[in-house]
N, C-alpha and C. Protein backbone atom coordinates (compact mmCIF):
# COMPACT_ATOMS: atom_id res chain seq x y z
N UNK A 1 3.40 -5.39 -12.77
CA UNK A 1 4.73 -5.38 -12.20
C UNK A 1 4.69 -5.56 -10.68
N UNK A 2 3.36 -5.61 -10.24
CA UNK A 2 3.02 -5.87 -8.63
C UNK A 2 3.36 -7.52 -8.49
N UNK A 3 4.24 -8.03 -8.27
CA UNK A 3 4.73 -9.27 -8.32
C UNK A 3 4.41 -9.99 -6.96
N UNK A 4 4.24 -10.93 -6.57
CA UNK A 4 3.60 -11.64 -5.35
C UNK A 4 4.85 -10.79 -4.14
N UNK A 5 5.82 -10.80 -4.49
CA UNK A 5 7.41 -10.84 -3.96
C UNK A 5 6.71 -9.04 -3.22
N UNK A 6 6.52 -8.42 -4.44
CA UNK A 6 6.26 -6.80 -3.71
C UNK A 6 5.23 -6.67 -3.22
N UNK A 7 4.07 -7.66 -3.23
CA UNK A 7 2.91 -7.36 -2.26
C UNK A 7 3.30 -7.72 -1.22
N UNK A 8 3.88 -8.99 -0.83
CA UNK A 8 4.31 -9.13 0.24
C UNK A 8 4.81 -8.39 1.18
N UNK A 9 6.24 -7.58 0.23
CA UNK A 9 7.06 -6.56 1.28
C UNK A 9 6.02 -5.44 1.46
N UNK A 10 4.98 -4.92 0.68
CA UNK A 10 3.97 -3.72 1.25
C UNK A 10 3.20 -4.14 2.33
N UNK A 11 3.18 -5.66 2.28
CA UNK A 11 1.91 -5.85 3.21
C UNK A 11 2.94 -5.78 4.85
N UNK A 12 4.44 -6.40 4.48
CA UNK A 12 4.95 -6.04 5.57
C UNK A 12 5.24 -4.76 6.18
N UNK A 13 5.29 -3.91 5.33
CA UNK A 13 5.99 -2.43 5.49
C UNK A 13 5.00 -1.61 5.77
N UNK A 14 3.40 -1.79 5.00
CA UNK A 14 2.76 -1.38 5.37
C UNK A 14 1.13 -1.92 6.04
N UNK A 15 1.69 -3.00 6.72
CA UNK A 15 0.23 -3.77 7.48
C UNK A 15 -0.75 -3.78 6.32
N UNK A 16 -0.95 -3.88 5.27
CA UNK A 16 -1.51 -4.05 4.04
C UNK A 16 -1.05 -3.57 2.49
N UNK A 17 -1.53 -2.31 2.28
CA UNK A 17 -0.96 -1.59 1.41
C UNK A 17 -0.83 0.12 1.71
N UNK A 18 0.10 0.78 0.61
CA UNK A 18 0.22 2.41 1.39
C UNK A 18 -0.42 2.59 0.51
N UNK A 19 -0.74 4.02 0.60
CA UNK A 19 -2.09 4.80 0.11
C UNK A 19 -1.24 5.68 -0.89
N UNK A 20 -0.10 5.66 -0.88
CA UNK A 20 0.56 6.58 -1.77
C UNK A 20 1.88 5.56 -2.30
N UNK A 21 2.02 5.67 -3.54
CA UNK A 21 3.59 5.57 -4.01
C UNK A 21 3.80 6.62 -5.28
N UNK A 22 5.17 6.41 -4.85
CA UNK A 22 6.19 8.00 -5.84
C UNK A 22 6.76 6.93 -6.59
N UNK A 23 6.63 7.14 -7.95
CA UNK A 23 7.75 6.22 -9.24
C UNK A 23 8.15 7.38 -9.70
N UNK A 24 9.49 6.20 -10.80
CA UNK A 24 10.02 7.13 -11.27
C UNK A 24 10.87 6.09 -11.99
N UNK A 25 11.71 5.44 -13.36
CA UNK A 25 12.64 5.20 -13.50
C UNK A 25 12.58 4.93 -15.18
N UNK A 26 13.28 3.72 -15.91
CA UNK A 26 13.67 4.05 -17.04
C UNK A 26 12.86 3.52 -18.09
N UNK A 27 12.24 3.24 -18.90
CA UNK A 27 11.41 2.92 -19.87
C UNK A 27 10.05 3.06 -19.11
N UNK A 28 9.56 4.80 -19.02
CA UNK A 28 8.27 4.69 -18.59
C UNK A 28 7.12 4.28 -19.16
N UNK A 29 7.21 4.05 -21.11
CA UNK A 29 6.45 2.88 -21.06
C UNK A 29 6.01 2.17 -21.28
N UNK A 30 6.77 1.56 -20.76
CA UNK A 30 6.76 -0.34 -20.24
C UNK A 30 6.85 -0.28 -18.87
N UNK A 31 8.02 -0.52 -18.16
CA UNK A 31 8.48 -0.72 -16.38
C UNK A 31 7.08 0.32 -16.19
N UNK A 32 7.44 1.85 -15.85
CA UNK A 32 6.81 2.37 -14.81
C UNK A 32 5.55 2.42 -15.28
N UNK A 33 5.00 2.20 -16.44
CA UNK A 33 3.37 2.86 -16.84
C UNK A 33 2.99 1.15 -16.25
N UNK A 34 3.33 0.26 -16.41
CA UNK A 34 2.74 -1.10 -16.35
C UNK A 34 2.75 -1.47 -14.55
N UNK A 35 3.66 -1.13 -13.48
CA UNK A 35 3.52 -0.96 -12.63
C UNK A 35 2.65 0.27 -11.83
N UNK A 36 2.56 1.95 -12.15
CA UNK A 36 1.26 2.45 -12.17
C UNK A 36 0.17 2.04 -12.24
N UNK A 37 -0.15 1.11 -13.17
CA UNK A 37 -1.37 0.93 -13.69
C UNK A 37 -1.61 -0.84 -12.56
N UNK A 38 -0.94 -1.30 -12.18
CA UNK A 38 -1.10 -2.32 -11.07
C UNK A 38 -1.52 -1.59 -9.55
N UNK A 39 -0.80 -0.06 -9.25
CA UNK A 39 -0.66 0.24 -8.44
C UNK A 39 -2.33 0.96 -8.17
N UNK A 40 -2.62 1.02 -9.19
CA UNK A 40 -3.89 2.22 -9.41
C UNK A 40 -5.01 1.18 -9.60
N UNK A 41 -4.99 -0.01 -10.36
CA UNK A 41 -6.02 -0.69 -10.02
C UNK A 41 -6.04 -1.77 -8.61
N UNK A 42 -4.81 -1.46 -7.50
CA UNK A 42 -5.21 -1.75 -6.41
C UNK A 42 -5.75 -0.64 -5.43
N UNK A 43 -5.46 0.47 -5.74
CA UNK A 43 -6.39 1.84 -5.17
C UNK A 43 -5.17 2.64 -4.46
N UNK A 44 -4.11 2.52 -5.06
CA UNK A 44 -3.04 3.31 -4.29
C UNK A 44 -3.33 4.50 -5.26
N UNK A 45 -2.97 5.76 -4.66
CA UNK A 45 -2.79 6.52 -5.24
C UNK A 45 -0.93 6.75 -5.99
N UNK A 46 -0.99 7.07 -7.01
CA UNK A 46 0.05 7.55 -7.84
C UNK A 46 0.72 8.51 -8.10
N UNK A 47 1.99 8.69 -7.66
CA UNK A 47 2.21 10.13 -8.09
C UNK A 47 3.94 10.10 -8.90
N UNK A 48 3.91 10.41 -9.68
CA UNK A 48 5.01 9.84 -11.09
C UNK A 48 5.85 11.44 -11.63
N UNK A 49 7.26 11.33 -10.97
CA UNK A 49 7.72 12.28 -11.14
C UNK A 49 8.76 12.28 -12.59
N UNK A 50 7.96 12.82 -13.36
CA UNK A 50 8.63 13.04 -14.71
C UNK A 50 10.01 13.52 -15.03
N UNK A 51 10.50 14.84 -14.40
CA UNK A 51 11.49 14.32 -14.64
C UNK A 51 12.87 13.61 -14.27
N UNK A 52 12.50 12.30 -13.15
CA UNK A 52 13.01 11.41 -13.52
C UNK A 52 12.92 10.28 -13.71
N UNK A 53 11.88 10.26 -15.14
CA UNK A 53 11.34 9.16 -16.02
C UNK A 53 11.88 9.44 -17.26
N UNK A 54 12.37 8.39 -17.79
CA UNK A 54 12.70 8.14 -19.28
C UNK A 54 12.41 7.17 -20.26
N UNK A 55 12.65 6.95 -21.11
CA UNK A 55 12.31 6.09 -21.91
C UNK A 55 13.35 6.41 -23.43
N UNK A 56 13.82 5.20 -24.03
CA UNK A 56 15.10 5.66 -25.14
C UNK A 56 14.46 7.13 -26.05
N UNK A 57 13.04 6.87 -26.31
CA UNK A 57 12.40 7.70 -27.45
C UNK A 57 11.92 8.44 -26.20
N UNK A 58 12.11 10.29 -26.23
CA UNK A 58 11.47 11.13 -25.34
C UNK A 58 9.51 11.19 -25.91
N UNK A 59 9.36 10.70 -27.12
CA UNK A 59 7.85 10.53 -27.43
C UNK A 59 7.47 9.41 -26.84
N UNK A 60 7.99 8.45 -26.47
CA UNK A 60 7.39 7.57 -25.57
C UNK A 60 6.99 7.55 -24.00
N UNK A 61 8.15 8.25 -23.80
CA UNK A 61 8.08 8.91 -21.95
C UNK A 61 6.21 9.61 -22.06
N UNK A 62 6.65 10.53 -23.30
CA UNK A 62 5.80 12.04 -23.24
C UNK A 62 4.49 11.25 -22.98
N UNK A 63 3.95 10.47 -24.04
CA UNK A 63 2.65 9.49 -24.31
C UNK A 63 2.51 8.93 -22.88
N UNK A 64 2.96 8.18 -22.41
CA UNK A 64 3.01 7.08 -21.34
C UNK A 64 3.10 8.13 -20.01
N UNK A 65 3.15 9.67 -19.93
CA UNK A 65 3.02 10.30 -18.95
C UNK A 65 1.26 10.53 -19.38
N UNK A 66 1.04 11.15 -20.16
CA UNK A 66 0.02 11.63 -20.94
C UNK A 66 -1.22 10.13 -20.81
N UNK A 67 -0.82 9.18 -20.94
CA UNK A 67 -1.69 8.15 -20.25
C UNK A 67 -2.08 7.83 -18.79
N UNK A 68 -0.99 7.83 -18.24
CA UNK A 68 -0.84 7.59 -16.95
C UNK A 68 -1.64 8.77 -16.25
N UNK A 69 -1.79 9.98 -16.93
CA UNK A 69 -2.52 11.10 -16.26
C UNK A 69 -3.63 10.92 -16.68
N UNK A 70 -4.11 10.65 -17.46
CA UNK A 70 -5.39 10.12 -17.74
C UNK A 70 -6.23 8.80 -16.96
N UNK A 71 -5.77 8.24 -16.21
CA UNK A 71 -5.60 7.27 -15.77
C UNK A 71 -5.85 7.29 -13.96
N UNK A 72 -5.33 9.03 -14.01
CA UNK A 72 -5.78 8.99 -12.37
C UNK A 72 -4.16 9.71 -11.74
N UNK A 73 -2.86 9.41 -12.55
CA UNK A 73 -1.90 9.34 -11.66
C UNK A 73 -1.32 11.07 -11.91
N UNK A 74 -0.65 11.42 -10.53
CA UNK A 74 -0.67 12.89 -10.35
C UNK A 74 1.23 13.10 -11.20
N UNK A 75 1.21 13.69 -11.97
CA UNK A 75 2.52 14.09 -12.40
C UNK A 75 3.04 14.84 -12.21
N UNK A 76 4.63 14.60 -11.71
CA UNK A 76 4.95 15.96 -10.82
C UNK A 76 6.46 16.06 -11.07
N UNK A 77 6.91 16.85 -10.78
CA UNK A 77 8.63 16.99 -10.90
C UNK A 77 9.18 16.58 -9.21
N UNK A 78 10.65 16.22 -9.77
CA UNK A 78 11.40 16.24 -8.38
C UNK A 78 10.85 16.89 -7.36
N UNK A 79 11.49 18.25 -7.64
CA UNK A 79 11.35 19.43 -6.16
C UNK A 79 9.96 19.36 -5.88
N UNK A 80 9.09 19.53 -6.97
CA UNK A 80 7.58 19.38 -5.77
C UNK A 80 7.17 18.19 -5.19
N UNK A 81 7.73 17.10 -5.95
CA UNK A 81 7.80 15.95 -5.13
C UNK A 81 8.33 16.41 -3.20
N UNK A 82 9.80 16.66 -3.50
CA UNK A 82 10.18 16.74 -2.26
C UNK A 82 9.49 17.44 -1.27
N UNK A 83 9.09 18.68 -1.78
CA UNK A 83 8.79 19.76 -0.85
C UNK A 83 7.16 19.17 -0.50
N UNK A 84 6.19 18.34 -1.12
CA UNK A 84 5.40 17.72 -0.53
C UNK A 84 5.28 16.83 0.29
N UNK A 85 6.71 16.31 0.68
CA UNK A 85 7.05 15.45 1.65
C UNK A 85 7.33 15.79 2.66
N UNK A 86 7.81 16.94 2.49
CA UNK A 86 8.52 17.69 3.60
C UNK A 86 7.55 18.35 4.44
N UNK A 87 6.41 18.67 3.66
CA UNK A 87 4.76 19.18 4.02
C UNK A 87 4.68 20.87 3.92
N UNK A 88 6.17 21.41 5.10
CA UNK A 88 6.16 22.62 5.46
C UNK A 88 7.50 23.03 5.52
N UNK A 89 7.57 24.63 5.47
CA UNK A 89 8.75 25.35 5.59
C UNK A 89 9.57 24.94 6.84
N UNK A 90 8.50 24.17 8.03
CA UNK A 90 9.20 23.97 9.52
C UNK A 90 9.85 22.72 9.67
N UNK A 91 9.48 21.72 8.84
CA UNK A 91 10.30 20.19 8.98
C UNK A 91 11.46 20.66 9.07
N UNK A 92 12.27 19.67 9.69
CA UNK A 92 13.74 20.28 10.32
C UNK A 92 14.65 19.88 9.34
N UNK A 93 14.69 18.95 7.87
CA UNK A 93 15.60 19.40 6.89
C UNK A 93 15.16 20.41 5.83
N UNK A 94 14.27 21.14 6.22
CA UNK A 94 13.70 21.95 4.88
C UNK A 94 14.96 22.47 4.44
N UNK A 95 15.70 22.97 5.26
CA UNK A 95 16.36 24.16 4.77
C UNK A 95 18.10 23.62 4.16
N UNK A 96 17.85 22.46 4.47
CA UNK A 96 19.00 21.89 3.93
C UNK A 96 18.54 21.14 2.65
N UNK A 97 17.51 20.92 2.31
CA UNK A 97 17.25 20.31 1.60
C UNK A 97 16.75 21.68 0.49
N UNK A 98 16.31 22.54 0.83
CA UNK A 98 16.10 23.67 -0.08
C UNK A 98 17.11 24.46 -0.51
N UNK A 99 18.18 23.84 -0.11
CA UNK A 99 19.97 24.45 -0.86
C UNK A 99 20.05 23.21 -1.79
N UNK A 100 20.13 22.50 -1.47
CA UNK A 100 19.83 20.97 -2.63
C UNK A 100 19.52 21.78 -4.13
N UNK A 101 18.38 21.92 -3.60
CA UNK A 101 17.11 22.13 -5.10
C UNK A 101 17.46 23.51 -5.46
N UNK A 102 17.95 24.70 -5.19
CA UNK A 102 18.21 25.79 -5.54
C UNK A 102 19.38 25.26 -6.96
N UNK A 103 19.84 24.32 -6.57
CA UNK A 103 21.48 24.07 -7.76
C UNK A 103 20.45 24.17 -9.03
N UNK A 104 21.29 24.95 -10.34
CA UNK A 104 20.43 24.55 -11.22
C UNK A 104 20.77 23.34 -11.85
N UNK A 105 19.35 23.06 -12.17
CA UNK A 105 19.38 21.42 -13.52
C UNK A 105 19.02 21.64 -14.79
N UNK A 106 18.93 20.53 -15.58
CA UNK A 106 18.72 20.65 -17.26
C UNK A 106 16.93 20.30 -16.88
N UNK A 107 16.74 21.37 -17.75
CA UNK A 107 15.14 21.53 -18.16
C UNK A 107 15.14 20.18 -19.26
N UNK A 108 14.09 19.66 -18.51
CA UNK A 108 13.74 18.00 -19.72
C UNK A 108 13.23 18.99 -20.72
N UNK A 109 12.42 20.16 -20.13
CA UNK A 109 11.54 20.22 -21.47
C UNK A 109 10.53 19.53 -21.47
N UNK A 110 9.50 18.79 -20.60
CA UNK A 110 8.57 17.29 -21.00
C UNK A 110 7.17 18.07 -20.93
N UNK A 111 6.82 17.60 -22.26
CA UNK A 111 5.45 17.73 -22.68
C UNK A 111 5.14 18.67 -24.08
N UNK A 112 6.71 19.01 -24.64
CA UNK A 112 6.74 19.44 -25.78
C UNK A 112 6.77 18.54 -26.44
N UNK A 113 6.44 19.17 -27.55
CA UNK A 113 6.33 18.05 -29.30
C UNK A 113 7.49 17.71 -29.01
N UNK A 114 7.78 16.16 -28.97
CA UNK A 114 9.55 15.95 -29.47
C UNK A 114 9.39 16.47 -30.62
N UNK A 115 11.10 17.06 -31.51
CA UNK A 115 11.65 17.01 -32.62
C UNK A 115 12.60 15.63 -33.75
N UNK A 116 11.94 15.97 -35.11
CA UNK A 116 12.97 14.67 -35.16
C UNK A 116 14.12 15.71 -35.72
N UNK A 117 15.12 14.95 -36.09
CA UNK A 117 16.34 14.94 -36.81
C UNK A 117 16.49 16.25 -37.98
N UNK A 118 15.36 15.76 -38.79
CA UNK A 118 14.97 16.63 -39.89
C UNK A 118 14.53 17.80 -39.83
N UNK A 119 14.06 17.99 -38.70
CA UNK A 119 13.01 19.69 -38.20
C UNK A 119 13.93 20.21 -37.24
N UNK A 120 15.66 19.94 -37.18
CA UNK A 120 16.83 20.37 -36.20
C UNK A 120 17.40 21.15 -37.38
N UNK A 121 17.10 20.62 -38.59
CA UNK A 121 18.55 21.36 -39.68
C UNK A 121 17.73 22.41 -40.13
């Protein structure tokens, strides 16, 4: 999924390539496991925040995370995403950004057995 078009803009953005990219989006996999796996055999490191990755079947996300970690790439949720960006309690939006993440969200749940249909009734 590293297309001539996106090496280009890294090589502009980043005088070659960055040493880190954060994914994340909808059929992880296909789109994001197939772009990971471009990103990782050019030596970027990976870091793939689950939950917000999907895929129609939640057993497909689950697998295609479960590969991708095998693979080298670090799996992580939103908020620790953020708060690793942020580095420290002192960056000057921590604290606005740590009212953000306090709201509660829906637990994906990711890395349980999906259920089917039949094992609900």
């Amino acid at each position: 999924m590293i297309v001539p078009e996106v090496e280009n803009m890294m090589k502009n953005l980043f005088s070659d390539k960055p040493k880190t990219a954060v994914l994340f989006g909808i059929e992880t996999h296909v789109c994001v496991e197939q772009t990971a796996f471009d990103l990782v055999n050019n030596g970027i490191d990976v870091w793939l925040v689950a939950d917000c990755c999907a895929s129609r079947l939640n057993q497909d996300r689950d697998l295609a995370l479960g590969r991708l970690r095998h693979i080298g790439c670090i799996i992580s949720s939103t908020e620790s995403v953020i708060f690793n960006l942020l580095s420290d309690k002192n960056h000057k939006s921590f604290k606005e950004i740590a009212s953000l993440v306090k709201k509660v969200s829906a637990d994906l749940k990711l890395g349980l057995p999906t259920t089917s249909a039949k094992d609900k009734k």
